[in-house]
Protein backbone atom coordinates (compact mmCIF):
# COMPACT_ATOMS: atom_id res chain seq x y z
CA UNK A 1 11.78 8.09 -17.99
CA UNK A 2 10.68 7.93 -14.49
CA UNK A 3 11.24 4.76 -11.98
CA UNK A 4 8.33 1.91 -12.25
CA UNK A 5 6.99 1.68 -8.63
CA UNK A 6 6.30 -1.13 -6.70
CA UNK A 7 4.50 -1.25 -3.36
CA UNK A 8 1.75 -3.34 -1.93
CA UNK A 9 -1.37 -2.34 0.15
CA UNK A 10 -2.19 0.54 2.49
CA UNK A 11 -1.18 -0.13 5.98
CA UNK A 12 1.40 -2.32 4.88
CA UNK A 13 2.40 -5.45 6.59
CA UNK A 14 5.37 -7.88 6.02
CA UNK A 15 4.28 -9.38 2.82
CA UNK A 16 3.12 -6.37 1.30
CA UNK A 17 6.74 -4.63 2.22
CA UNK A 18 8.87 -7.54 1.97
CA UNK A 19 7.14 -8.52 -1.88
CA UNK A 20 7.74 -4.93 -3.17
CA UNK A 21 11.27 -5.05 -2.44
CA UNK A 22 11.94 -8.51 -4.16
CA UNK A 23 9.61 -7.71 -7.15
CA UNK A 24 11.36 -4.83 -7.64
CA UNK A 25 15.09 -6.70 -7.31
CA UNK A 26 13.66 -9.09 -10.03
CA UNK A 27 12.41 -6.00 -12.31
CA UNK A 28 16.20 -4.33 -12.24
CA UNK A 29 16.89 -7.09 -12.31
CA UNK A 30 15.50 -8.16 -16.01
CA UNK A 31 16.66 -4.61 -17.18
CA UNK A 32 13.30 -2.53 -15.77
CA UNK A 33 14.19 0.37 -13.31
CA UNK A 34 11.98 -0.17 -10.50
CA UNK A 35 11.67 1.08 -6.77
CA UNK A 36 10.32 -0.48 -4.02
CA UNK A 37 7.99 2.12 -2.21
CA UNK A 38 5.41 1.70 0.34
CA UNK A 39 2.25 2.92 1.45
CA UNK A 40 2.26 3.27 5.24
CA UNK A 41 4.26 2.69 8.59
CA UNK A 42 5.79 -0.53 9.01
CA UNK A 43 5.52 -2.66 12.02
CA UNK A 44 7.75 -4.39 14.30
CA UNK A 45 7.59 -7.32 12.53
CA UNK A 46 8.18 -5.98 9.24
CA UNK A 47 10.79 -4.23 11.18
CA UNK A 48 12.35 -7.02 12.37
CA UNK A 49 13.23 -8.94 9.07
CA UNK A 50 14.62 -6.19 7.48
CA UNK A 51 16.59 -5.64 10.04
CA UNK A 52 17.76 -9.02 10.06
CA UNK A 53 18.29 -9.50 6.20
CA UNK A 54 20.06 -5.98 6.45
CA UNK A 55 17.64 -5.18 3.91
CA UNK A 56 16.53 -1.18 3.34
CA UNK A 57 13.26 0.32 4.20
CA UNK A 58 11.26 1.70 1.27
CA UNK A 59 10.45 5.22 0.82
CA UNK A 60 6.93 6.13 1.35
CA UNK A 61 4.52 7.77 -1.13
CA UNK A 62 1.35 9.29 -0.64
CA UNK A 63 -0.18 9.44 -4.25
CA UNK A 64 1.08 8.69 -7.69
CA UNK A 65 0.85 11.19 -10.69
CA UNK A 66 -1.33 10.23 -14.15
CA UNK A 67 0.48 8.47 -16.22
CA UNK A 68 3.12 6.93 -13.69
CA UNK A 69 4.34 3.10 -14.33
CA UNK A 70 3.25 0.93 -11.54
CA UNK A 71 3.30 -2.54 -10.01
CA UNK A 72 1.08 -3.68 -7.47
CA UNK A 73 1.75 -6.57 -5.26
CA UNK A 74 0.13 -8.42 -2.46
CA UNK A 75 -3.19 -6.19 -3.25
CA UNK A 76 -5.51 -5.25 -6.29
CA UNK A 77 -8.40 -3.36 -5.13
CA UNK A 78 -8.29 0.47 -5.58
CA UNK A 79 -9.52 1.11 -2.11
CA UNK A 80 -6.56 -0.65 -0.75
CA UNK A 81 -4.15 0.85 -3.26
CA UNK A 82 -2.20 4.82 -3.29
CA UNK A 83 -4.62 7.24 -4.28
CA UNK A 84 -4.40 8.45 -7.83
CA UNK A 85 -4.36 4.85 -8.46
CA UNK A 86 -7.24 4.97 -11.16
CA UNK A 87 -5.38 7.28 -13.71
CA UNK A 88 -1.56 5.31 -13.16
CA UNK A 89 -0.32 2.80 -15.72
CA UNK A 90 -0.73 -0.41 -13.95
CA UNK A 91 1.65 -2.69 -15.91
CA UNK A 92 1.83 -6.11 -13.44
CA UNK A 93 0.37 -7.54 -10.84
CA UNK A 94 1.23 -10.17 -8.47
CA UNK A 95 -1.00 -11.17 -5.51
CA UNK A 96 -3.18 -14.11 -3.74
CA UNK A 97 -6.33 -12.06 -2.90
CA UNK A 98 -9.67 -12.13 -4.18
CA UNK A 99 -9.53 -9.83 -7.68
CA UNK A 100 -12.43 -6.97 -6.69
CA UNK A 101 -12.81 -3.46 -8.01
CA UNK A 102 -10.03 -3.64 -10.20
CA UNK A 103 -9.83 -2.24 -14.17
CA UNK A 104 -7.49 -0.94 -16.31
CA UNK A 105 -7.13 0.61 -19.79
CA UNK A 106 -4.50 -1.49 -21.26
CA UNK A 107 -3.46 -5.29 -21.28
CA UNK A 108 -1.24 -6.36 -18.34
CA UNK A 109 1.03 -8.68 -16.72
CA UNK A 110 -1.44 -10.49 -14.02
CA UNK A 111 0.08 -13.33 -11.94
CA UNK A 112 -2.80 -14.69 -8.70
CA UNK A 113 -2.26 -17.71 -7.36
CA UNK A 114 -4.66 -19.36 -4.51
CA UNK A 115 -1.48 -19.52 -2.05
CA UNK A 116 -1.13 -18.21 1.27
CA UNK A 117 1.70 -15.32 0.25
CA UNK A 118 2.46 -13.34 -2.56
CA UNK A 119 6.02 -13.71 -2.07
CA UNK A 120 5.45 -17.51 -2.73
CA UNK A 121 4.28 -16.12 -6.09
CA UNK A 122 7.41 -14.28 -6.83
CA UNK A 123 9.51 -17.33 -5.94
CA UNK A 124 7.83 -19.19 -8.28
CA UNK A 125 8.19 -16.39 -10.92
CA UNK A 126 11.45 -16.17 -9.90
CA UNK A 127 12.18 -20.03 -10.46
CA UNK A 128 10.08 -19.94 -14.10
CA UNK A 129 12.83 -17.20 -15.48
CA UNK A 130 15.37 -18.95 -13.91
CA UNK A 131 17.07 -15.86 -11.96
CA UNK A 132 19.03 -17.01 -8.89
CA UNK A 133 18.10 -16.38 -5.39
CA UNK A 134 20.12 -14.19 -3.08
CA UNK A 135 20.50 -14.73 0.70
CA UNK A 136 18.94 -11.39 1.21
CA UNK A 137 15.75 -11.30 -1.11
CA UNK A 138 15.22 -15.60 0.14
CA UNK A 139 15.41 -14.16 3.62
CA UNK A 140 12.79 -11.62 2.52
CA UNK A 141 10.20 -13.72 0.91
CA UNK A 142 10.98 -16.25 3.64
CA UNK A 143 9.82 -13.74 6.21
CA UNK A 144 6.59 -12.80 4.53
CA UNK A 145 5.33 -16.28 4.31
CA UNK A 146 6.09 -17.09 7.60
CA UNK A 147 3.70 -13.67 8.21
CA UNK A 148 1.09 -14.52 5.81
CA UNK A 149 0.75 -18.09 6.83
CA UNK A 150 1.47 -17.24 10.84
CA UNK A 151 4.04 -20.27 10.51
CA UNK A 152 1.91 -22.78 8.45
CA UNK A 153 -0.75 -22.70 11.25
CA UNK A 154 -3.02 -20.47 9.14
CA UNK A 155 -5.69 -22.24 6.57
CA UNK A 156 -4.54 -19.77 3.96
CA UNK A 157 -1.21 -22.16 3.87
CA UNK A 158 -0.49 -24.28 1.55
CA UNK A 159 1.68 -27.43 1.01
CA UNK A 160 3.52 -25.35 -1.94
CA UNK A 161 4.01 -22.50 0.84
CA UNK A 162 5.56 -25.01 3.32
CA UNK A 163 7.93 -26.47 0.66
CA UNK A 164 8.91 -22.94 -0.84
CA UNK A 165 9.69 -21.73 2.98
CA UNK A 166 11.51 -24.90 3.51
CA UNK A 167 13.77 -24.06 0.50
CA UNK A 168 14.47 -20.11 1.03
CA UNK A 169 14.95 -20.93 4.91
CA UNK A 170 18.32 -22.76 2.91
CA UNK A 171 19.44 -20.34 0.75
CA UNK A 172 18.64 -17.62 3.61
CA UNK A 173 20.70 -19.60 5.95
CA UNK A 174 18.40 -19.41 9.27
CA UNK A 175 16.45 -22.26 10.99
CA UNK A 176 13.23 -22.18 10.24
CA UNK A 177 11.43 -22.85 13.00
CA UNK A 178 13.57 -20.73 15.32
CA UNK A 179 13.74 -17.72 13.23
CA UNK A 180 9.76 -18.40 12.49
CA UNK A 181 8.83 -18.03 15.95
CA UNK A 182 11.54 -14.91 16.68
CA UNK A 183 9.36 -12.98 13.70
CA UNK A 184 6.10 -13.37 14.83
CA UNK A 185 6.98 -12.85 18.85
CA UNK A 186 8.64 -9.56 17.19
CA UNK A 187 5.21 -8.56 16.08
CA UNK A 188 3.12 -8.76 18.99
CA UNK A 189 4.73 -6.27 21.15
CA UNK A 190 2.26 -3.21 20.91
CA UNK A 191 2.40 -1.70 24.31
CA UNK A 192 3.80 1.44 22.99
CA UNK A 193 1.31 1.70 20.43
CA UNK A 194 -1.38 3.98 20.74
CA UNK A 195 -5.24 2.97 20.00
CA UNK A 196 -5.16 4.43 16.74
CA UNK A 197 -1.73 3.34 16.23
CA UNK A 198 -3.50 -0.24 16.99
CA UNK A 199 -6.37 0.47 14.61
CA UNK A 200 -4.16 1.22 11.65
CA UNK A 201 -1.56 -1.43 12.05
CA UNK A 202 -2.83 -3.97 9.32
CA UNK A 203 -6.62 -2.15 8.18
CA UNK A 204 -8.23 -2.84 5.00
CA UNK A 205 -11.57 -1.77 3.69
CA UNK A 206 -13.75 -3.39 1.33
CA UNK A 207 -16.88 -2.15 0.12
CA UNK A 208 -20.00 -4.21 -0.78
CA UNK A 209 -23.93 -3.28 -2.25
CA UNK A 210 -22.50 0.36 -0.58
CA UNK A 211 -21.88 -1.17 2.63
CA UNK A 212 -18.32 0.47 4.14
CA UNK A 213 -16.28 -2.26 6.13
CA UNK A 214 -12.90 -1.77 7.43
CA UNK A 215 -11.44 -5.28 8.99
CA UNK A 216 -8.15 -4.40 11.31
CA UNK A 217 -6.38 -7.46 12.48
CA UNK A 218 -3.01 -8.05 15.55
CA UNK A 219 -1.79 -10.61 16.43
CA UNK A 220 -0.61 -11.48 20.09
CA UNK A 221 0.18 -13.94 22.48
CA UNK A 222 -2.53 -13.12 25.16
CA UNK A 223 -5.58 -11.65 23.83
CA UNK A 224 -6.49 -10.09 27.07
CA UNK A 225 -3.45 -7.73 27.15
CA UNK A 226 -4.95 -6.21 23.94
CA UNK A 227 -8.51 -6.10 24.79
CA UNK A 228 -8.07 -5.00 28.41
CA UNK A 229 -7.91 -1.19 26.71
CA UNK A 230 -11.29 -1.73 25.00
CA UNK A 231 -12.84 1.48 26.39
CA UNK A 232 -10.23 3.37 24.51
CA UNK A 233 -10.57 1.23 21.66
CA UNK A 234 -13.92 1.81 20.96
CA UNK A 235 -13.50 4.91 21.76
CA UNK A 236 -10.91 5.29 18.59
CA UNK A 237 -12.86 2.84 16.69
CA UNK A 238 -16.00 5.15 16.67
CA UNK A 239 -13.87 8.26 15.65
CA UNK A 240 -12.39 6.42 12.68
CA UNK A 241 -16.13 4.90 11.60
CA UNK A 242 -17.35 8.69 11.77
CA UNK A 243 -14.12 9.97 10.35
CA UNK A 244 -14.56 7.45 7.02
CA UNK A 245 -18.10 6.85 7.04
CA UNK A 246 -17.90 3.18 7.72
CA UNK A 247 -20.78 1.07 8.34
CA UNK A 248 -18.58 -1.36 10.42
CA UNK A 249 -15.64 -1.54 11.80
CA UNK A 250 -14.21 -4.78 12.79
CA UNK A 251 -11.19 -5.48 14.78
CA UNK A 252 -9.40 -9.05 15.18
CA UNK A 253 -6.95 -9.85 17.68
CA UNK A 254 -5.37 -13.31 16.86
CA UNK A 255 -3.32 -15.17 19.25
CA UNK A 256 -0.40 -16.55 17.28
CA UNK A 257 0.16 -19.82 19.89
CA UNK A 258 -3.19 -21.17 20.20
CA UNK A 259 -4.68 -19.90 16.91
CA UNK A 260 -7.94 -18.45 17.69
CA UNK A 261 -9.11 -15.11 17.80
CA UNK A 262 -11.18 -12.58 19.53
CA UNK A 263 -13.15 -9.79 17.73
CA UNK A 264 -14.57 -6.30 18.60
CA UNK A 265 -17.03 -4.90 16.66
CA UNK A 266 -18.89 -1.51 16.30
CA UNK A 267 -20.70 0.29 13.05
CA UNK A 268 -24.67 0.32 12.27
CA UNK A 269 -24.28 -2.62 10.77
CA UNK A 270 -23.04 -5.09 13.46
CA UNK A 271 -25.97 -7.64 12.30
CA UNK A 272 -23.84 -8.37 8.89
CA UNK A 273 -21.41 -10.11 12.02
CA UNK A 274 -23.95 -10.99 14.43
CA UNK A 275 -26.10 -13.31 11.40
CA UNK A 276 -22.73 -15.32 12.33
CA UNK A 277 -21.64 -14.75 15.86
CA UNK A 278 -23.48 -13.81 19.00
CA UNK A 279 -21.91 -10.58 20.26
CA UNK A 280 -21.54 -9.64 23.75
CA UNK A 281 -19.99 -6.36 25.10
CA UNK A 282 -19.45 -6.21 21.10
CA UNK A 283 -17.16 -8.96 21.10
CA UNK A 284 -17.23 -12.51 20.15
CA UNK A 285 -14.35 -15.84 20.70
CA UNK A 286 -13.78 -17.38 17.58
CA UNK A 287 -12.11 -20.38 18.35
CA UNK A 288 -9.54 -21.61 15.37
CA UNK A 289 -10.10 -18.49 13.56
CA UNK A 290 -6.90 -17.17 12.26
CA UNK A 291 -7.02 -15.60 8.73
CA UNK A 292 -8.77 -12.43 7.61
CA UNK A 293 -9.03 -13.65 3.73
CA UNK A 294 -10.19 -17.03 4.08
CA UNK A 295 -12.05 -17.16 7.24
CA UNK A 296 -13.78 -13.45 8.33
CA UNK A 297 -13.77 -11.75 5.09
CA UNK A 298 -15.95 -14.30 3.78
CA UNK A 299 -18.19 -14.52 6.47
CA UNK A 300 -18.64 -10.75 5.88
CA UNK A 301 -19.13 -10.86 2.34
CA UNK A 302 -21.69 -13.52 2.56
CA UNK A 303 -23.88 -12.12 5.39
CA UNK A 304 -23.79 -8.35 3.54
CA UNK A 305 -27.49 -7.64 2.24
């Protein structure tokens, strides 16, 4: 009998990476052979904790076969998900997003919580079966809420994320604060990156009334050193819209210290953004704008015809 497989979203980020590696410790675990696998690159960030917790990187996969066992964490819609998703066996889920294009044939495990990280999720599964907590896998989930929750400053965060941080920082051993702020500076260094490199380093498309959206989101210190390329960026941005088909393409580059954001925006449907913001040069400031989930993805959905 073949491996279950556990991986998160498409153009994976911390959480997604750092949840399929502790789900699938806790699935061995209770007796289930699982591997961790992801869908994607990882970035420096991502890079960076495993690194740090010595932990190993996932082996990719492109597709999964009919039939095959599968987890899915951090993510539930099929657009976000491996392809040949729709005929896999999709036997748990664990994840803090919206639940959107998402069916299955048989009865399942289905864990969501309305935190601000899915690995918050597993250390409260974690906690309910009573398994203990290595160094390694606290270090892990540690890292991805720090991600998620951009150190507590996001409004995604919760007061249960804050205290279940405050706890794995313990077991992991590291000062929170400190190694907080060494993660996320770890993940804002994208000079080498090219601007398709850029546009693919945390994507996700939704789809709504046929409407084709793809949201891409960095994070930085200085917005300006990102944006000072944005010839070449919408130059890539308008090759992936006619690659995919997208109706609009919207890319958000979030400084990390003074939590606001800045967003660049092409497509033929730039008024679904613009019944919120005024654009200019295709770009608008959104000051205290941090999160993707809670704050732009909602002000998409609701302004979609």
């Amino acid at each position: 009998m073949s491996k279950v497989l556990v991986f998160g979203h498409k153009n994976p980020d911390t959480d997604t990476i750092c949840s399929a590696i502790v789900m699938a410790d806790m699935q061995n675990k209770m007796g289930v052979e699982a591997e961790a696998t992801r869908l994607g690159e990882i970035n420096k960030e991502t890079k960076y904790a495993l690194d740090y917790f010595k932990a190993e990187l996932p082996r990719m996969i492109d597709k999964v076969e009919e039939g095959q066992e599968v987890i899915l964490v951090d993510h539930n819609e099929f657009q976000q998900s491996v392809d040949g998703i729709e005929n896999a066996k999709i036997t748990t889920v664990v994840d803090h997003h919206r639940i959107a294009n998402f069916t299955t044939a048989e009865p399942l495990f289905y864990h969501a919580e309305p935190l601000g990280c899915t690995a918050t999720i597993l250390y409260r599964v974690s906690k309910m079966n009573n398994m203990p907590i290595e160094p390694q896998m606290a270090g892990l989930m540690l890292s991805a809420i720090i991600s998620d929750t951009l150190l507590f400053k996001s409004p995604t965060c919760t007061e249960v994320d804050k205290k279940v941080a405050e706890d794995l920082a313990k077991i992991a051993g590291v000062d929170l604060d400190k190694y907080g702020l060494d993660l996320l500076k770890a993940g804002t260094d994208l000079d080498d990156l090219t601007e398709e490199e850029l546009l693919k380093l945390d994507a996700k498309t939704i789809e709504k009334n046929g409407v084709k959206v793809v949201i891409d989101q960095v994070n930085t210190i200085n917005i300006e050193d990102i944006l000072k390329k944005q010839d070449k960026i919408e130059e890539a941005m308008n090759k992936t819209i006619e690659k995919e088909e997208l109706d609009l393409f919207v890319f958000v580059v979030t400084d990390i210290l003074n939590s606001n954001s800045e967003i660049l925006v092409l497509g033929n449907r730039k008024d679904i953004v613009e019944k919120s913001y005024k654009l200019e040069n295709n770009r608008a400031f959104l000051e205290g704008v941090v999160s993707r989930k809670k704050q732009i993805l909602p002000m998409i959905d609701k302004n979609i015809d």
